[in-house]
N, C-alpha and C. Protein backbone atom coordinates (compact mmCIF):
# COMPACT_ATOMS: atom_id res chain seq x y z
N UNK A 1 24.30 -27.02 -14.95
CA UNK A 1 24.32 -26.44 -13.63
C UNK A 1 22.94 -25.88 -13.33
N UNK A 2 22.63 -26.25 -11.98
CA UNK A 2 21.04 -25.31 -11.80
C UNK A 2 21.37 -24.29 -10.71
N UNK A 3 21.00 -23.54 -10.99
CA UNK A 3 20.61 -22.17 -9.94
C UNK A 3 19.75 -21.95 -9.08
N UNK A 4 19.93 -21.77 -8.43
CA UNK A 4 18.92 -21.30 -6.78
C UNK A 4 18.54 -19.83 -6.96
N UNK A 5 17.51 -19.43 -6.92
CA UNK A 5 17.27 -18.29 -6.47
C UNK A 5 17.01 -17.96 -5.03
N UNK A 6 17.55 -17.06 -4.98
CA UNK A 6 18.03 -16.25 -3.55
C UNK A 6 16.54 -15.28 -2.67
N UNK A 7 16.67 -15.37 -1.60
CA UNK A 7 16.01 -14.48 -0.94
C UNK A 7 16.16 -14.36 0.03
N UNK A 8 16.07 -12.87 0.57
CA UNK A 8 16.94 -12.51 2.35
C UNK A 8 15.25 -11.63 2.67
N UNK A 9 15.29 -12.82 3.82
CA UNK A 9 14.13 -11.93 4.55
C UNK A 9 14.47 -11.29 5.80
N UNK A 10 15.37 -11.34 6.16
CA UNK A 10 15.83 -10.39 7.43
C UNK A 10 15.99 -9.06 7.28
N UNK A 11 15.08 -8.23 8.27
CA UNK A 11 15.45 -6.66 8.14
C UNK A 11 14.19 -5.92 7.42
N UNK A 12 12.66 -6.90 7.39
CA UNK A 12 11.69 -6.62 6.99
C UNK A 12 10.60 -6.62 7.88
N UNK A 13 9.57 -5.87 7.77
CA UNK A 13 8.26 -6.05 8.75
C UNK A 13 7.17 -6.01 8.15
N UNK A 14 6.22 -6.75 8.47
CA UNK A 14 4.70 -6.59 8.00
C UNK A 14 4.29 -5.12 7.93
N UNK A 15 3.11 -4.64 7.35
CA UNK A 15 2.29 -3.63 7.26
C UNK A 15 3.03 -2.68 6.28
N UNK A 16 2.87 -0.82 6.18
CA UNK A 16 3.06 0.34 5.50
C UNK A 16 3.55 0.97 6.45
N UNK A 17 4.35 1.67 5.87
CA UNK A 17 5.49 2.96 6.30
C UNK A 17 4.39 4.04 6.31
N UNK A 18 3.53 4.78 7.47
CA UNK A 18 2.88 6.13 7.21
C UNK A 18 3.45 6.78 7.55
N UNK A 19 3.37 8.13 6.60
CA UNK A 19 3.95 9.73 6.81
C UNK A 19 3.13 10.28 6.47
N UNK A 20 2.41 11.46 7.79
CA UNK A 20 1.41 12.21 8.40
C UNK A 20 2.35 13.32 8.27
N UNK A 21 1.91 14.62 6.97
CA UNK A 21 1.81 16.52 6.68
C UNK A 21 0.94 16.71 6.98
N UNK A 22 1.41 18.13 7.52
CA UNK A 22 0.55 18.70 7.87
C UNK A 22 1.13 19.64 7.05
N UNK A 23 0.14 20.84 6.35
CA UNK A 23 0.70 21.93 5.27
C UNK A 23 2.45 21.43 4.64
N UNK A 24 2.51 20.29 3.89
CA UNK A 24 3.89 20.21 3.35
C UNK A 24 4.73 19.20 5.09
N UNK A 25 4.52 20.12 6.02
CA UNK A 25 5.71 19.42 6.67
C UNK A 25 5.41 18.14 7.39
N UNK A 26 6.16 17.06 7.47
CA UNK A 26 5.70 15.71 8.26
C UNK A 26 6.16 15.84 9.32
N UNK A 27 4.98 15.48 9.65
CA UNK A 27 4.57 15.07 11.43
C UNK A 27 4.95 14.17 12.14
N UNK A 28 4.20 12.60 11.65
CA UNK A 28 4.81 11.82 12.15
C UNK A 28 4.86 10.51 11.17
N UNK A 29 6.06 9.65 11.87
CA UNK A 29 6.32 8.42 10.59
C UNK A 29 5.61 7.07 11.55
N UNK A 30 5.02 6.23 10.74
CA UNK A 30 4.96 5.08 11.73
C UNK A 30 4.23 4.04 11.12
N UNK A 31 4.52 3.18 11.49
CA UNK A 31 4.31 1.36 10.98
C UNK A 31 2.78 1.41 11.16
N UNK A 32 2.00 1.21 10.03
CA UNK A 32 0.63 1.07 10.52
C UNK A 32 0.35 -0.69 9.58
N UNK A 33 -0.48 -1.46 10.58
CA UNK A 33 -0.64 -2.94 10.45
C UNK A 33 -1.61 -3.03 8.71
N UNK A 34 -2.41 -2.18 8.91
CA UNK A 34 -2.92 -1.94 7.75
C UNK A 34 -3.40 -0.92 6.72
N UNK A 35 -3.80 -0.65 5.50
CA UNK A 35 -4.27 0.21 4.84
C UNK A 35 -5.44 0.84 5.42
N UNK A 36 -5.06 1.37 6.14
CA UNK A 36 -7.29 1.53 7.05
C UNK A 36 -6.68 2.78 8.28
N UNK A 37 -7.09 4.31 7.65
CA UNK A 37 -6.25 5.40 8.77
C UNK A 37 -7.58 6.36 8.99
N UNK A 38 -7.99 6.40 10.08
CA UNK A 38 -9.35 7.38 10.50
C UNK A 38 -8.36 8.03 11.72
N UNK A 39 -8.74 9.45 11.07
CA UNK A 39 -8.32 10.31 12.43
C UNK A 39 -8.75 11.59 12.08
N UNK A 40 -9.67 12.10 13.33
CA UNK A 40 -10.81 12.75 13.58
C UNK A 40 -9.96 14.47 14.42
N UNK A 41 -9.57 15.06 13.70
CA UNK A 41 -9.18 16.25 14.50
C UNK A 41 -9.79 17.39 15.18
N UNK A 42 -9.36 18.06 16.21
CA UNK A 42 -10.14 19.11 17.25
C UNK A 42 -10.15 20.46 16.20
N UNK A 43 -9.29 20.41 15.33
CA UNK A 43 -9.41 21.68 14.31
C UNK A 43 -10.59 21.78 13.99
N UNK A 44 -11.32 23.18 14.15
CA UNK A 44 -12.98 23.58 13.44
C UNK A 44 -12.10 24.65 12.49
N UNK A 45 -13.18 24.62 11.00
CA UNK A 45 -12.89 25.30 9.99
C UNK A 45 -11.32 25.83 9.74
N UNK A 46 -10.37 24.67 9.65
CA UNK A 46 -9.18 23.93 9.47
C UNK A 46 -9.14 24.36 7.92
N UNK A 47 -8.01 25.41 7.87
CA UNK A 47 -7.30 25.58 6.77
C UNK A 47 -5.90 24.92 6.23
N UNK A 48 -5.77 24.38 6.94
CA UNK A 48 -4.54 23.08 6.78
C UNK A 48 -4.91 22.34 5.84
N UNK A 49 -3.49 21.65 5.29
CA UNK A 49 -3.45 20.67 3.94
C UNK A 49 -3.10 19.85 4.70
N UNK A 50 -3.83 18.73 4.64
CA UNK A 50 -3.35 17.16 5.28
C UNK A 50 -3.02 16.09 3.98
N UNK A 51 -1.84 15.58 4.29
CA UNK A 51 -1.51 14.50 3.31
C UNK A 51 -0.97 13.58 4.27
N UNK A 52 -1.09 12.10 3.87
CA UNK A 52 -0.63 10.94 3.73
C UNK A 52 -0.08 10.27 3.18
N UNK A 53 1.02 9.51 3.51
CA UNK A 53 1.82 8.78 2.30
C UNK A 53 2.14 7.39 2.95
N UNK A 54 1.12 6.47 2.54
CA UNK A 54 1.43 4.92 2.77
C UNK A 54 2.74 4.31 1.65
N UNK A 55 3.73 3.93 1.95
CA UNK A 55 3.91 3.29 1.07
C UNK A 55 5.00 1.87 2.18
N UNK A 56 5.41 0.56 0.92
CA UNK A 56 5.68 -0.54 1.31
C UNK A 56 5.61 -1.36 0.09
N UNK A 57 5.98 -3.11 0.33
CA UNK A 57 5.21 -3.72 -0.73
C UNK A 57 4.38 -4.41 -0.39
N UNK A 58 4.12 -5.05 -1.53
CA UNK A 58 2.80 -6.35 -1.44
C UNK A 58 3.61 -7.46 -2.29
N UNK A 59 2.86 -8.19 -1.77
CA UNK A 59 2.84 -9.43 -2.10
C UNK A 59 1.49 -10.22 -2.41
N UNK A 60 0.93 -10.58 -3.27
CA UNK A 60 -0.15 -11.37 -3.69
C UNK A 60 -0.23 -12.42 -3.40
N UNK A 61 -1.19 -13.25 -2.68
CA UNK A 61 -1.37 -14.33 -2.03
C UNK A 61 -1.03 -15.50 -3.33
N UNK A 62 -1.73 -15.22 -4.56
CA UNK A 62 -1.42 -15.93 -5.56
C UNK A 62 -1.99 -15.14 -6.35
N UNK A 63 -1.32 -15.84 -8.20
CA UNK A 63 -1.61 -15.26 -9.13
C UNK A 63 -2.80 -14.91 -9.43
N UNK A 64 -3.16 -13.60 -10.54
CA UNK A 64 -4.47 -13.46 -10.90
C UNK A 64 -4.49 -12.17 -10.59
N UNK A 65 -6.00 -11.57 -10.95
CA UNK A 65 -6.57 -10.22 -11.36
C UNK A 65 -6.33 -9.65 -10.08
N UNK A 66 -6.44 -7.93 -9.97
CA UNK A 66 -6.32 -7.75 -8.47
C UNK A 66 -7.22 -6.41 -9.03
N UNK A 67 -8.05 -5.94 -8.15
CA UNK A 67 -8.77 -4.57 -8.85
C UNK A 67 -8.31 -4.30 -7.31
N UNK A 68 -8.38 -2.50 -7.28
CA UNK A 68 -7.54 -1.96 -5.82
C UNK A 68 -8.83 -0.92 -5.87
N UNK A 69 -8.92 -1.18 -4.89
CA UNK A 69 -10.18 -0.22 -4.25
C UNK A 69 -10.13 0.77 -3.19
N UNK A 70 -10.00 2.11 -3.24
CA UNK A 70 -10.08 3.23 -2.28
C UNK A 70 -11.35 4.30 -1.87
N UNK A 71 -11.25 4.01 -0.51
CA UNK A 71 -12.59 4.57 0.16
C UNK A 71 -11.49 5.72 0.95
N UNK A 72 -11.80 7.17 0.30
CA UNK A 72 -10.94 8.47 0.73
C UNK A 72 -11.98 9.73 0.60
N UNK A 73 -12.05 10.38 1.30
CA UNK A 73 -12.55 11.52 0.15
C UNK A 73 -11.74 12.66 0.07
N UNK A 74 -11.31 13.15 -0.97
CA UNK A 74 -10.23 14.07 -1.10
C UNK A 74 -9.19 13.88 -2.24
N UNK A 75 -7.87 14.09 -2.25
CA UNK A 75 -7.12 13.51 -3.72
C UNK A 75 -6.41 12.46 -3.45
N UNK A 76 -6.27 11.47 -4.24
CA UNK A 76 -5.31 9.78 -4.30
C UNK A 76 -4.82 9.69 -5.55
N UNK A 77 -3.76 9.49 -5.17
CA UNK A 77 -2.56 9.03 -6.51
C UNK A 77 -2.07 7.48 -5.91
N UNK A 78 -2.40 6.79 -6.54
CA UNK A 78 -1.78 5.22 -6.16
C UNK A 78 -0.97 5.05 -7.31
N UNK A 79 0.48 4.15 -6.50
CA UNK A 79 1.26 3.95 -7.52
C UNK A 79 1.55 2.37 -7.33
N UNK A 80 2.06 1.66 -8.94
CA UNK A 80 2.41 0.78 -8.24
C UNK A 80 3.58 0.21 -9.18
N UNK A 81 4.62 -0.15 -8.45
CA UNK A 81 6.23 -0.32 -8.90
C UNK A 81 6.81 1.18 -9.85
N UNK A 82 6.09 2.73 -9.26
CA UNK A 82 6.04 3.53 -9.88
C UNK A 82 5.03 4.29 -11.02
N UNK A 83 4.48 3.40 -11.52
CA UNK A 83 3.45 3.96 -12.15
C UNK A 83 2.16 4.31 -11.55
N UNK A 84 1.24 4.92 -11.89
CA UNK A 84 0.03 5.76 -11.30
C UNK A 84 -0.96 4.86 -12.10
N UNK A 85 -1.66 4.18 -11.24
CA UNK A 85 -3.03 4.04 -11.69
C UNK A 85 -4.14 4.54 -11.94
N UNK A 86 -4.65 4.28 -12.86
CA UNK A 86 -6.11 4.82 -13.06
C UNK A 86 -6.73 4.41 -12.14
N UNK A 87 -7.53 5.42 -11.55
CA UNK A 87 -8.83 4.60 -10.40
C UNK A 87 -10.03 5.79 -10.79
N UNK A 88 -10.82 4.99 -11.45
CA UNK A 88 -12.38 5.91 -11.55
C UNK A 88 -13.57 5.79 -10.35
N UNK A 89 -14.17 6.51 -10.40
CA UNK A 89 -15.05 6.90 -9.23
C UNK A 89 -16.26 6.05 -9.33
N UNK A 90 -16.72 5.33 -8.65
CA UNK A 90 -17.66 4.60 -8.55
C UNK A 90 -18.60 4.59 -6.74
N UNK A 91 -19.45 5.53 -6.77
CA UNK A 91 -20.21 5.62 -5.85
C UNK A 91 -19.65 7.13 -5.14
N UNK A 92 -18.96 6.32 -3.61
CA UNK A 92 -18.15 7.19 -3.07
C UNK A 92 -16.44 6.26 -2.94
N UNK A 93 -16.52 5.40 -4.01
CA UNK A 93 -15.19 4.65 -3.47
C UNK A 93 -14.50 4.82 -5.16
N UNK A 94 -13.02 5.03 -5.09
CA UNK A 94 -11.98 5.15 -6.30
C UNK A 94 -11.41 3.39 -6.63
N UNK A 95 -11.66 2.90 -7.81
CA UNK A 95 -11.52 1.89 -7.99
C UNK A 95 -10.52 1.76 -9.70
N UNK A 96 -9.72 0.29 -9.36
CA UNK A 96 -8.90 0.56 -10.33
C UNK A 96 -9.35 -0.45 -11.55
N UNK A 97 -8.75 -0.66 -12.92
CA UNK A 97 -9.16 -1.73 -13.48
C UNK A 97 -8.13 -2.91 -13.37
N UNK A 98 -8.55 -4.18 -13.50
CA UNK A 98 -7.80 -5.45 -13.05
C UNK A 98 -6.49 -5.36 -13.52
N UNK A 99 -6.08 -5.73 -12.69
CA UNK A 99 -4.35 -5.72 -12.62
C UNK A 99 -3.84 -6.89 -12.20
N UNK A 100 -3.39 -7.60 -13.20
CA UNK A 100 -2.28 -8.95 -13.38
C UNK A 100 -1.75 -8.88 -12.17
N UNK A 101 -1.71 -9.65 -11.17
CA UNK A 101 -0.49 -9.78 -10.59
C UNK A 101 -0.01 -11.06 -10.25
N UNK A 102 1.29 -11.49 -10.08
CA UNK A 102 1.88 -13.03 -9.56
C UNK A 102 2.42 -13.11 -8.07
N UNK A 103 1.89 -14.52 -8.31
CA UNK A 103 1.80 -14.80 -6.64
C UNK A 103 3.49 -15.12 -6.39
N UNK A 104 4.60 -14.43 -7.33
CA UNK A 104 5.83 -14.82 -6.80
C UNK A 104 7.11 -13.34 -6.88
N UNK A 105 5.84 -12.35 -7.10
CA UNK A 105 6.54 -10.95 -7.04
C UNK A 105 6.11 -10.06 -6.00
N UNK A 106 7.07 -9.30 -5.62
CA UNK A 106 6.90 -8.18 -4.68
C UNK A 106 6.66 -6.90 -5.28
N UNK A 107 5.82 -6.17 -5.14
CA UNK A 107 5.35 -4.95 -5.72
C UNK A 107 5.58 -3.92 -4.88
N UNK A 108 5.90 -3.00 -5.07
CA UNK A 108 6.59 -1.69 -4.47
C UNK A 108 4.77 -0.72 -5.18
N UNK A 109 4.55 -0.44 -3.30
CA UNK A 109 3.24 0.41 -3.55
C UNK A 109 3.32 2.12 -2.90
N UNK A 110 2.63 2.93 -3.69
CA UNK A 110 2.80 3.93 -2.84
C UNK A 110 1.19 4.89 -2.99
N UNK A 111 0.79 5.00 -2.44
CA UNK A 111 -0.40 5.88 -1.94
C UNK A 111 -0.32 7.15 -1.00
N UNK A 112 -0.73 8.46 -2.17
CA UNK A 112 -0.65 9.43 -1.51
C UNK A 112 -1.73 10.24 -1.64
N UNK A 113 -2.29 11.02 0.14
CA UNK A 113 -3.62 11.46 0.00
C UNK A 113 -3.87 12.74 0.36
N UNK A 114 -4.25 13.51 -0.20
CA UNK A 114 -4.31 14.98 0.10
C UNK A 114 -5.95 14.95 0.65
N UNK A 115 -5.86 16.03 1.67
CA UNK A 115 -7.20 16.49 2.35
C UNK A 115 -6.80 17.61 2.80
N UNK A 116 -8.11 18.43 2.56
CA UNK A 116 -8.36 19.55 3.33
C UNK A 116 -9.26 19.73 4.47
N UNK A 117 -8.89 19.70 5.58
CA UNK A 117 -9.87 19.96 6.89
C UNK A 117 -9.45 18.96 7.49
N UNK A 118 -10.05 18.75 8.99
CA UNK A 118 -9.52 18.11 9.55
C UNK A 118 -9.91 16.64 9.93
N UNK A 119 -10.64 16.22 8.97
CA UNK A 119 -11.22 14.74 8.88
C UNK A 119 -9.93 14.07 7.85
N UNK A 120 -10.07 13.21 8.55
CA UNK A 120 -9.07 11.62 7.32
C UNK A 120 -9.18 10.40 7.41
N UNK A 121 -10.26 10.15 6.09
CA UNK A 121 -10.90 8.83 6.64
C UNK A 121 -10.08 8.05 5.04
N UNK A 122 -9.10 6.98 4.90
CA UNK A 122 -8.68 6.56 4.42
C UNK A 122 -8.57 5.07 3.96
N UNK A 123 -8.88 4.09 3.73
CA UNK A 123 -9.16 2.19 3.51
C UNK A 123 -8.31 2.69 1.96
N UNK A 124 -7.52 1.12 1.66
CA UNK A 124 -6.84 0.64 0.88
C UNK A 124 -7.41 -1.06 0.41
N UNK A 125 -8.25 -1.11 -0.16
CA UNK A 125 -8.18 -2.57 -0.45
C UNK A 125 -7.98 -3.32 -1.53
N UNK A 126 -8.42 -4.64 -1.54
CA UNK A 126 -8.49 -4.98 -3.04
C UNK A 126 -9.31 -6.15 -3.03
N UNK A 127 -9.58 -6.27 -4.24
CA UNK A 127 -11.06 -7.77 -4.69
C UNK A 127 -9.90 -8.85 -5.72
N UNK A 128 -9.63 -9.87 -5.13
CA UNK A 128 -9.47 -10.63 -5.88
C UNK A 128 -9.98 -11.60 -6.60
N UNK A 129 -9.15 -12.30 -7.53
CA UNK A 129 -9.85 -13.17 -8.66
C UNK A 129 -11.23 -14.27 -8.11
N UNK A 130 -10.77 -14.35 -6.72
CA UNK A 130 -11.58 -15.62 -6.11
C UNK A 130 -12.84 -14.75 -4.98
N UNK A 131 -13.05 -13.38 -5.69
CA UNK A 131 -14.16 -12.84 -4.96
C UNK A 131 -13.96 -12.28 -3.66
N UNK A 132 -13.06 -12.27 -2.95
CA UNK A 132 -12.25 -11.91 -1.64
C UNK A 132 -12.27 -10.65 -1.70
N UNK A 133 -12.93 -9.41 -0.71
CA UNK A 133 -12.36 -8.41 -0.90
C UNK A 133 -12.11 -7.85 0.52
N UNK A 134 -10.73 -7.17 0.73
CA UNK A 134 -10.02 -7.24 1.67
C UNK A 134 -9.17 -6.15 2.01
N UNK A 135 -8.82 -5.31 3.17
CA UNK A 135 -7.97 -4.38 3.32
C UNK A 135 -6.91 -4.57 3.26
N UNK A 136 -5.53 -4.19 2.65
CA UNK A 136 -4.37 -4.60 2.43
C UNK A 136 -3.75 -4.13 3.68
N UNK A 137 -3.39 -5.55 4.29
CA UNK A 137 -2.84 -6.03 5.76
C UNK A 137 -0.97 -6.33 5.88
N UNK A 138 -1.11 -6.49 7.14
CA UNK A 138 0.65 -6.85 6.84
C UNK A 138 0.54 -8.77 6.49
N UNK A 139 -0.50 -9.29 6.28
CA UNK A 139 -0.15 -10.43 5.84
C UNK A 139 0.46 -10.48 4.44
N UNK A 140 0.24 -9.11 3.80
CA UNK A 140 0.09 -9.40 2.21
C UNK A 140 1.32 -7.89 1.93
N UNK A 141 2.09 -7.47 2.82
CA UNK A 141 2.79 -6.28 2.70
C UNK A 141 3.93 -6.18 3.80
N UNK A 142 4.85 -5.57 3.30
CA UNK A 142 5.95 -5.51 4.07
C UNK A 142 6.92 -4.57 4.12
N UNK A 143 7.83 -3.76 5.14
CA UNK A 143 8.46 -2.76 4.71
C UNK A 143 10.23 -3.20 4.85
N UNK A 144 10.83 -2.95 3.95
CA UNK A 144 12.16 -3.56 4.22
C UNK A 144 13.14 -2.37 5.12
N UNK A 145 13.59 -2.99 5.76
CA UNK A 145 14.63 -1.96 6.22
C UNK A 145 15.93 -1.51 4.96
N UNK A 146 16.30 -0.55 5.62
CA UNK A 146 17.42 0.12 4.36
C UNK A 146 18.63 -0.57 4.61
N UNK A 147 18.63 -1.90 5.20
CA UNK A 147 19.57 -2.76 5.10
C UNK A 147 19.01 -3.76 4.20
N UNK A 148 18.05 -3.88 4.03
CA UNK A 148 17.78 -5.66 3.24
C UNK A 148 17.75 -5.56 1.61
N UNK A 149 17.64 -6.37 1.22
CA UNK A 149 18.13 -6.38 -0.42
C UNK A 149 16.80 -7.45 -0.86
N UNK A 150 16.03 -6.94 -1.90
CA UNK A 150 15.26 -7.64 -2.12
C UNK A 150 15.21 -8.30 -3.33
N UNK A 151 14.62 -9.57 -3.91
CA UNK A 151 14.59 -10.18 -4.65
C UNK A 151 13.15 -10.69 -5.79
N UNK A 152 12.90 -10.21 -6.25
CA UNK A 152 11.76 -10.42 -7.01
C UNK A 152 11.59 -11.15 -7.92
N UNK A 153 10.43 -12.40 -7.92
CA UNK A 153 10.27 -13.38 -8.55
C UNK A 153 10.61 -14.55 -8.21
N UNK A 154 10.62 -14.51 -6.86
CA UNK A 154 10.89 -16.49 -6.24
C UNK A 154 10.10 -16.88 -5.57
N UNK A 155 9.81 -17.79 -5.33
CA UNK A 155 8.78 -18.45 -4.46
C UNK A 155 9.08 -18.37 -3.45
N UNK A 156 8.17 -19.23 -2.27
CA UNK A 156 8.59 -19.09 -0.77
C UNK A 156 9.47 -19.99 -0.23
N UNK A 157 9.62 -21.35 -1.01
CA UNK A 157 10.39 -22.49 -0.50
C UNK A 157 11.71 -22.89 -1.27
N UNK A 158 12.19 -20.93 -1.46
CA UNK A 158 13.93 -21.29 -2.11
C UNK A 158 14.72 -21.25 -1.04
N UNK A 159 15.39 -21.67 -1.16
CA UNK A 159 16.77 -21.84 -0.13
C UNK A 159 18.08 -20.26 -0.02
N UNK A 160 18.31 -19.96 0.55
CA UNK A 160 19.34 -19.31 0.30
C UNK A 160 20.51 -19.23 0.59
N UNK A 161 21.25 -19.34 -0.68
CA UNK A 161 23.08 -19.96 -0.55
C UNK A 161 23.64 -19.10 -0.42
């Protein structure tokens, strides 16, 4: 007997889920197309804690190395399928070391950014195996609704029974 593997793409959207604190409490939630958030506030000498919380998945165009690159200034915890990456400092940008990934899994990402004052200048990218380096877009990410059921590890041209 052979098996089909399954996949339901209904009830999903391109891009990251953002949630904008302000001191602890969130502000606002909203679909942003890509990893890339500049916003310039009227606050002068702003004692407020600003955080961000991108999260969604990815999907890798295809297999191979992925190094993840963040241009922030302030604190970043990147996670990915739960775990926290290392990202060391190189210049003014936080960079991670190569990370395996397959071009037939969905990765559950989460990025969270603390700032103080009222600047938030934020990019998410990554360099792949083939020299590409790129802001993580909704071509390559997606947010499921809390209806869809996801499936990890099939290609794009399974059928679903």
């Amino acid at each position: 007997m052979k098996y089909i593997a399954m996949k339901i793409a209904s009830g999903k959207r391109g891009g990251f889920k953002a949630i904008y604190y302000v001191d602890g409490i969130p502000k606002i939630t909203r679909i942003e197309n890509k990893a890339e958030i500049n916003i310039v506030s009227d606050y002068r000498d702003s004692e407020n804690r600003y955080e961000i919380v991108l999260e969604g998945f990815i999907r890798p165009p295809f297999a191979g190395n992925y190094v993840f690159i963040v241009d922030a200034k302030g604190d970043v915890v990147l996670l990915l399928e739960g775990k926290q990456i290392q990202l060391n400092k190189q210049k003014h940008l936080l960079v991670s070391h190569p990370i395996f990934l397959t071009d037939t899994g969905l990765y559950r990402l989460k990025l969270r950014y603390l700032s103080k004052g009222p600047i938030l200048k934020l990019k998410l990218s990554w360099l792949r195996d083939d020299g590409v380096l790129e802001t993580l877009n909704s071509n390559y990410s997606s947010i499921p609704s809390s209806s869809s059921i996801i499936f990890r590890g099939v290609k794009d041209n399974c059928m679903v029974i």
